[in-house]
N, C-alpha and C. Protein backbone atom coordinates (compact mmCIF):
# COMPACT_ATOMS: atom_id res chain seq x y z
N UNK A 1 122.68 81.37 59.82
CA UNK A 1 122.91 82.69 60.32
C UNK A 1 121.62 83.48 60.42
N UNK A 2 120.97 83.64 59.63
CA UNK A 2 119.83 84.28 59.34
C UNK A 2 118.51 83.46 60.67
N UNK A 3 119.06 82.20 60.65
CA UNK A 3 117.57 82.05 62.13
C UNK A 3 118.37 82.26 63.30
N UNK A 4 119.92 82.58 63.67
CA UNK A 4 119.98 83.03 65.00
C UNK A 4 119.72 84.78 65.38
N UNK A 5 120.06 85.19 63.55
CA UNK A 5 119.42 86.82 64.07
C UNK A 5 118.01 86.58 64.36
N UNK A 6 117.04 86.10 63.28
CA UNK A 6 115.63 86.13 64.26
C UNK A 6 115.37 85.33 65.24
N UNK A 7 116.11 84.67 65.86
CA UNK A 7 115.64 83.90 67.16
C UNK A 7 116.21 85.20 68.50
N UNK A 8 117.44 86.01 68.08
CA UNK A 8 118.11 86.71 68.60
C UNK A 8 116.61 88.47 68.56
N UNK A 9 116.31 88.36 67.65
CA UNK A 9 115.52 89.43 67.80
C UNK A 9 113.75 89.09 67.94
N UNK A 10 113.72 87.43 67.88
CA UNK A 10 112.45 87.38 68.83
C UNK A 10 112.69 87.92 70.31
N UNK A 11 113.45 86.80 70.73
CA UNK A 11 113.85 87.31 72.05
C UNK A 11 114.10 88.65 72.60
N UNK A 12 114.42 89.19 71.88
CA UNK A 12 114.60 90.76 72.47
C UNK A 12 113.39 91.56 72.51
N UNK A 13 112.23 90.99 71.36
CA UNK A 13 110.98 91.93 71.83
C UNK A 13 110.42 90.95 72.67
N UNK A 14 110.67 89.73 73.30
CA UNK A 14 109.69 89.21 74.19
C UNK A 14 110.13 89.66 75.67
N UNK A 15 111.62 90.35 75.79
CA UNK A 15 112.05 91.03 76.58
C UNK A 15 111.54 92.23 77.10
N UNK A 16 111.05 92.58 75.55
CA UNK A 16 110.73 94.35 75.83
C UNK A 16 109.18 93.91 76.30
N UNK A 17 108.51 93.23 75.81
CA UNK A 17 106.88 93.18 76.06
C UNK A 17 107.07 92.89 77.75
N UNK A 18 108.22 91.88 78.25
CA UNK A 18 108.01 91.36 79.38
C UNK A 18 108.10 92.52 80.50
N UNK A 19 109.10 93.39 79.80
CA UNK A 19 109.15 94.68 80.91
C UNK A 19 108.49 96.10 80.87
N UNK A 20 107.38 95.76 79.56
CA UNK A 20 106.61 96.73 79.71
C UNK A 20 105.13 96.66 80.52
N UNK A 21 105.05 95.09 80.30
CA UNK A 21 103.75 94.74 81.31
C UNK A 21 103.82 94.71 82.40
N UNK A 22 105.36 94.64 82.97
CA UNK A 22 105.31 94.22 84.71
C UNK A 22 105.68 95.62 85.25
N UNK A 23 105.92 96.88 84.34
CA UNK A 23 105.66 97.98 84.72
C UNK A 23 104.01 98.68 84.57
N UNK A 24 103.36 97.62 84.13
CA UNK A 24 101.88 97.96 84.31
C UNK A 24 101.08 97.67 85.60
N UNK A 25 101.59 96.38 86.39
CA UNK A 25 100.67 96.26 87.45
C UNK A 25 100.86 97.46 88.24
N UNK A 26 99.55 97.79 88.85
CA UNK A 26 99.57 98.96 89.81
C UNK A 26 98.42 98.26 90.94
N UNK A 27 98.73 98.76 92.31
CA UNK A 27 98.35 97.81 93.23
C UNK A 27 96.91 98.94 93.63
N UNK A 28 96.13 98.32 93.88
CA UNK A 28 95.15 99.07 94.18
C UNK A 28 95.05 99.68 96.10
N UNK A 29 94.85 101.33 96.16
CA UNK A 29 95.07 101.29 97.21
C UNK A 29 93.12 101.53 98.02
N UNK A 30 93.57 101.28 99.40
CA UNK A 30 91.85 101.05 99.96
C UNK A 30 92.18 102.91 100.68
N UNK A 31 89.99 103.04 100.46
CA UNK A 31 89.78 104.45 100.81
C UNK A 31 89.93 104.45 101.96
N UNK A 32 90.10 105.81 102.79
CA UNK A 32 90.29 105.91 103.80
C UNK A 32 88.68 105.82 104.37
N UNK A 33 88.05 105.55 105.71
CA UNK A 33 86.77 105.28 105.47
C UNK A 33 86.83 106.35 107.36
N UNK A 34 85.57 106.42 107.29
CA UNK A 34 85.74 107.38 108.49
C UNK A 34 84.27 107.87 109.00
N UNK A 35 83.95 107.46 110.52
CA UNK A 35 82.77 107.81 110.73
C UNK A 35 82.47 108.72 111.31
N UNK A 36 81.38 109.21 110.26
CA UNK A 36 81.24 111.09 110.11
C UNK A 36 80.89 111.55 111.79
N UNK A 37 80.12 110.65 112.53
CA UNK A 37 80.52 110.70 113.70
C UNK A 37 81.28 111.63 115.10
N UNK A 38 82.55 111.03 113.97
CA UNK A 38 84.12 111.02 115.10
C UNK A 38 84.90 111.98 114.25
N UNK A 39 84.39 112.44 113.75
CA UNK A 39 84.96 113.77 113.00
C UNK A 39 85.08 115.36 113.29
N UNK A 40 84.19 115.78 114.25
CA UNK A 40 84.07 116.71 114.97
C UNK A 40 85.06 117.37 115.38
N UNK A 41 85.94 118.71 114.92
CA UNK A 41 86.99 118.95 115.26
C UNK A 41 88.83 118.25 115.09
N UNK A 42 88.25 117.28 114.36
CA UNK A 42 89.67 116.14 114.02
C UNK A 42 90.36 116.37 112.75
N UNK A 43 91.54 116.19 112.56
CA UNK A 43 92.44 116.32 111.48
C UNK A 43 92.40 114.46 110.73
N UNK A 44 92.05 114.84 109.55
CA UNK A 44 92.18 113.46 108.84
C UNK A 44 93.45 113.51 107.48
N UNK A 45 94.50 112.46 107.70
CA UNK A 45 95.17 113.25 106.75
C UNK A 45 95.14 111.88 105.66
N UNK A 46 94.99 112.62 104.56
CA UNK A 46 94.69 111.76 103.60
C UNK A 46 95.47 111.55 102.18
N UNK A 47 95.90 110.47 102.10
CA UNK A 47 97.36 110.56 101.05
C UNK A 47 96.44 110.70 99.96
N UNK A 48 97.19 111.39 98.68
CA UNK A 48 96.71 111.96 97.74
C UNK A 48 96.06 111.23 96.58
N UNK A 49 96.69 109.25 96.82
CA UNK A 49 96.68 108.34 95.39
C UNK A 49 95.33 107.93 96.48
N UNK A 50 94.52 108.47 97.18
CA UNK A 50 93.15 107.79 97.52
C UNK A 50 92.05 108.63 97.87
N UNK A 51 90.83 108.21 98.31
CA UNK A 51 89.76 109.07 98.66
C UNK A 51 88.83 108.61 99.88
N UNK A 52 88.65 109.59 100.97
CA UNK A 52 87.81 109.73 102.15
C UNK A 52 86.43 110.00 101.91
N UNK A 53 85.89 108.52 102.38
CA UNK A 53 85.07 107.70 102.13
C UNK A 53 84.12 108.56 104.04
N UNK A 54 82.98 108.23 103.65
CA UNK A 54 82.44 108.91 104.93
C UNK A 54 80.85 108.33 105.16
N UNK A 55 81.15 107.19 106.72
CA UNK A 55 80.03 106.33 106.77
C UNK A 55 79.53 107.36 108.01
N UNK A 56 77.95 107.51 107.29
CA UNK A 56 77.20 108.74 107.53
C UNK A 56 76.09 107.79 108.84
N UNK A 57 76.52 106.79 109.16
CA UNK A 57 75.60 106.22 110.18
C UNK A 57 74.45 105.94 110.24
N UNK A 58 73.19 106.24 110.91
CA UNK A 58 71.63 106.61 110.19
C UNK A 58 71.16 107.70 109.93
N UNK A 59 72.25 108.67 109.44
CA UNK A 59 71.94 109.88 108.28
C UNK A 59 72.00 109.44 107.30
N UNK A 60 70.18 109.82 106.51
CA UNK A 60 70.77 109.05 104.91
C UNK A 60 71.98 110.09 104.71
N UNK A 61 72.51 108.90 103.51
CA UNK A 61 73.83 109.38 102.68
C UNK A 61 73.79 110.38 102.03
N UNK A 62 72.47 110.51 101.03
CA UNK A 62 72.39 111.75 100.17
C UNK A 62 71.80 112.97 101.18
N UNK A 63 71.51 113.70 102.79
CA UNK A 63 71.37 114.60 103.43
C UNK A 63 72.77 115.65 103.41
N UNK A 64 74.10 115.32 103.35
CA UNK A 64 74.65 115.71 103.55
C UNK A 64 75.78 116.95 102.29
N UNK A 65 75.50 118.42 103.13
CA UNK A 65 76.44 118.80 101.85
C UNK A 65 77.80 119.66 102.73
N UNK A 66 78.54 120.04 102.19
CA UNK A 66 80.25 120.37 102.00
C UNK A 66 80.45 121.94 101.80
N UNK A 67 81.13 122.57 102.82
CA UNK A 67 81.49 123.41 102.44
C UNK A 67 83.47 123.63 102.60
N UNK A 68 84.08 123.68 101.93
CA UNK A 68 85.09 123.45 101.71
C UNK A 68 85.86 125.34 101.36
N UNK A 69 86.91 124.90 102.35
CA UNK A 69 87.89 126.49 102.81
C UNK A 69 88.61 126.27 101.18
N UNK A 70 89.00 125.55 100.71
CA UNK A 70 90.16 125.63 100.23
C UNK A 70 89.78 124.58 98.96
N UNK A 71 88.78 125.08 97.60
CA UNK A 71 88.24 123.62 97.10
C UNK A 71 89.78 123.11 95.77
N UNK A 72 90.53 124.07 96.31
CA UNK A 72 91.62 123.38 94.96
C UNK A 72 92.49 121.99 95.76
N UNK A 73 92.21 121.98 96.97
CA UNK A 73 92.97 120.63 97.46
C UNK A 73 91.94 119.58 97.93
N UNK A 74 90.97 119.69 97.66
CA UNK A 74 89.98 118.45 97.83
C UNK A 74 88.77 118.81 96.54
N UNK A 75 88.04 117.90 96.80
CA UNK A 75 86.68 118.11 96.15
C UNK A 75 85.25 116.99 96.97
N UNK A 76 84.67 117.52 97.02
CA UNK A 76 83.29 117.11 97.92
C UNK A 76 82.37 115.83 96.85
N UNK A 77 82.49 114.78 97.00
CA UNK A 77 81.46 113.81 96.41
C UNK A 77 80.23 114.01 97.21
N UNK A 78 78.79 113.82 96.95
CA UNK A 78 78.03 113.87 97.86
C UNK A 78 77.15 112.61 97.80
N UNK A 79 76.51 111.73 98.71
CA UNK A 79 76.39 110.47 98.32
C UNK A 79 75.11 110.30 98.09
N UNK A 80 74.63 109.25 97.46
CA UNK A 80 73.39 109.06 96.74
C UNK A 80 73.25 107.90 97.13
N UNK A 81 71.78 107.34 96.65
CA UNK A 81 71.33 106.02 96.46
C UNK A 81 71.24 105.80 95.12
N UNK A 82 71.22 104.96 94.50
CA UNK A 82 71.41 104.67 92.91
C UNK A 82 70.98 103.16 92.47
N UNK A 83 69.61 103.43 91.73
CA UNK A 83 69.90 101.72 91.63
C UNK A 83 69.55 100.68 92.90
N UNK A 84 68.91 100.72 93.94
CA UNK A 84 69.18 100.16 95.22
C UNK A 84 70.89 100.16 95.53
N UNK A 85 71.63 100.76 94.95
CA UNK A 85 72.87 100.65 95.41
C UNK A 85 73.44 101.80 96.70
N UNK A 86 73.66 102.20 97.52
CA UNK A 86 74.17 102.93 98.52
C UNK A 86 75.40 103.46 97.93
N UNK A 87 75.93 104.99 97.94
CA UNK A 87 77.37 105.89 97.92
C UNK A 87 77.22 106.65 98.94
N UNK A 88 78.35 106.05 99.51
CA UNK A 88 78.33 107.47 100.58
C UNK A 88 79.25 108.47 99.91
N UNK A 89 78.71 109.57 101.33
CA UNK A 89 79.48 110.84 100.82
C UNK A 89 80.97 110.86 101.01
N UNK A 90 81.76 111.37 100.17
CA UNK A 90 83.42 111.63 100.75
C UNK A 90 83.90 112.68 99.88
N UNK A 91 85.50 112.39 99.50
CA UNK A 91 86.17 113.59 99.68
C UNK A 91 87.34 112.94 98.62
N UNK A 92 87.70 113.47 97.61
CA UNK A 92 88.99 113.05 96.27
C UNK A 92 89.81 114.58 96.94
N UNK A 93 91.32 113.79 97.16
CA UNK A 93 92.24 114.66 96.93
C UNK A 93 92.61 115.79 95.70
N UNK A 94 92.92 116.31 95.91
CA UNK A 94 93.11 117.11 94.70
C UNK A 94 94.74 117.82 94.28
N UNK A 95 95.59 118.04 95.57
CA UNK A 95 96.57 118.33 95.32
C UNK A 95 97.08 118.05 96.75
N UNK A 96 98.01 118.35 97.51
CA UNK A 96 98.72 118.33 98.88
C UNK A 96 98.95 120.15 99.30
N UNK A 97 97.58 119.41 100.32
CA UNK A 97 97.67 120.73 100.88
C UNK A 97 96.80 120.56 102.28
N UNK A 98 95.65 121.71 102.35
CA UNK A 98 94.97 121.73 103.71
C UNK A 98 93.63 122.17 103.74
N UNK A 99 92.76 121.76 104.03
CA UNK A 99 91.49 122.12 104.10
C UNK A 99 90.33 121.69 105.31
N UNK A 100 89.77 123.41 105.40
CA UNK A 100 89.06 123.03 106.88
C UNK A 100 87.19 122.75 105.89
N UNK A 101 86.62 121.33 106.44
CA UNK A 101 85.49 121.11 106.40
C UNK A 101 84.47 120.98 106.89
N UNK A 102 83.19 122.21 106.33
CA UNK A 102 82.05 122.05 107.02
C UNK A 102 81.13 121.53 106.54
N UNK A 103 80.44 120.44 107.70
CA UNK A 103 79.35 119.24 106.69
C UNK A 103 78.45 119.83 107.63
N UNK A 104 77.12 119.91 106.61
CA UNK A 104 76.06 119.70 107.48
C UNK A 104 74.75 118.52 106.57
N UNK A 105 73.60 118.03 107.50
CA UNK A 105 72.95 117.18 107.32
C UNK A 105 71.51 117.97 107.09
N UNK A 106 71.11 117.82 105.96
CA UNK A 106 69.44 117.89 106.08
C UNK A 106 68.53 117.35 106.49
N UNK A 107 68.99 116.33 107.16
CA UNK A 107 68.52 115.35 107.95
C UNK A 107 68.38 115.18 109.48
N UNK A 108 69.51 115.94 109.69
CA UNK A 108 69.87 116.41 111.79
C UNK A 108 69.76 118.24 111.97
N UNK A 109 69.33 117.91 113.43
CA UNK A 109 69.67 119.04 114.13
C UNK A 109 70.90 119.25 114.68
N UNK A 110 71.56 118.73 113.94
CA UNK A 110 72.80 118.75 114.91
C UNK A 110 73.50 119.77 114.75
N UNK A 111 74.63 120.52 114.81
CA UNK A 111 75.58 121.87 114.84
C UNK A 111 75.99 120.96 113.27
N UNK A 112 76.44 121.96 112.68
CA UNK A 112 77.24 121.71 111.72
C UNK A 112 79.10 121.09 112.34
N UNK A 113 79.56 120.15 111.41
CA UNK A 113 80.38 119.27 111.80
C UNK A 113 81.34 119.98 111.06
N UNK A 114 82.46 120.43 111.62
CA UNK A 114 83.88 121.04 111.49
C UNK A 114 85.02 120.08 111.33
N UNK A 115 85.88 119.87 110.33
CA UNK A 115 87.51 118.99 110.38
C UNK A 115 87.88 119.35 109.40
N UNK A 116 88.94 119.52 109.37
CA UNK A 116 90.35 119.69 108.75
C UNK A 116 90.92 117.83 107.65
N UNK A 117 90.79 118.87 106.37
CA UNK A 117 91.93 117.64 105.99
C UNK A 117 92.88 117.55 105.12
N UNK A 118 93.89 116.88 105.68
CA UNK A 118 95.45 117.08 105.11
C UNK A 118 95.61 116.30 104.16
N UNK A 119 95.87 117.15 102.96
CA UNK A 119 96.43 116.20 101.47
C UNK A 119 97.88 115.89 101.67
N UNK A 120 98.39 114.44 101.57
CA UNK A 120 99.53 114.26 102.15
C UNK A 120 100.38 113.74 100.79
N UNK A 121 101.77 113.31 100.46
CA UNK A 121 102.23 112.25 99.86
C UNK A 121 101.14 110.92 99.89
N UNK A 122 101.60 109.95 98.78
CA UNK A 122 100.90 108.91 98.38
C UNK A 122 101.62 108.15 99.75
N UNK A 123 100.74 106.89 99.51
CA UNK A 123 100.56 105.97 100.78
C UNK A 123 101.89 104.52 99.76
């Protein structure tokens, strides 16, 4: 009697371990990536479980800074070199909402670059 209760209550925590780990995988989601480019006036909408990633072309990465309408629904990364390693610049959700963004480059003459971006539901 006594080894079918503990065979009876192994089993039940190898139950519980089994369904606490397979509520652990979480799938990794990919950044939204976007060339700063083609951004000019455009709405990017960006689900909230990720972050807008921004390939700056042959503007170095670290020229560029953020001015942000609305900074409680996004936040501005600004990108660096590190290490010989390359970051570009982008953009972490912050809540679901709306925000108009102005980038400019220390690097160009160009007009400062205007877009909008929408914090959406997760993907």
């Amino acid at each position: 009697m006594k080894k079918s209760r503990l065979a009876v209550a192994l089993g039940t925590v190898a139950l519980a371990v089994s369904a606490t780990l397979a509520g652990c995988s979480a799938s990794v989601v990919a950044p939204v990536t976007k060339d700063i480019s083609s951004l000019q006036s455009q709405s990017v909408l960006l689900p909230i479980n990720t972050v807008l990633n921004l390939n700056t072309g042959s503007n170095p990465v670290d020229s560029y800074t953020a001015t942000i309408s609305d900074p409680s629904v996004v936040e501005f990364t600004p990108g660096k070199v590190e290490n010989g390693t390359t970051f570009n610049p982008g953009f972490k959700p912050l809540k679901i909402g709306s925000a108009v963004i102005e980038m400019t480059s220390d690097d160009s003459s160009d007009a400062p670059l205007k877009f909008t971006i929408q914090v959406v539901g997760a993907r």
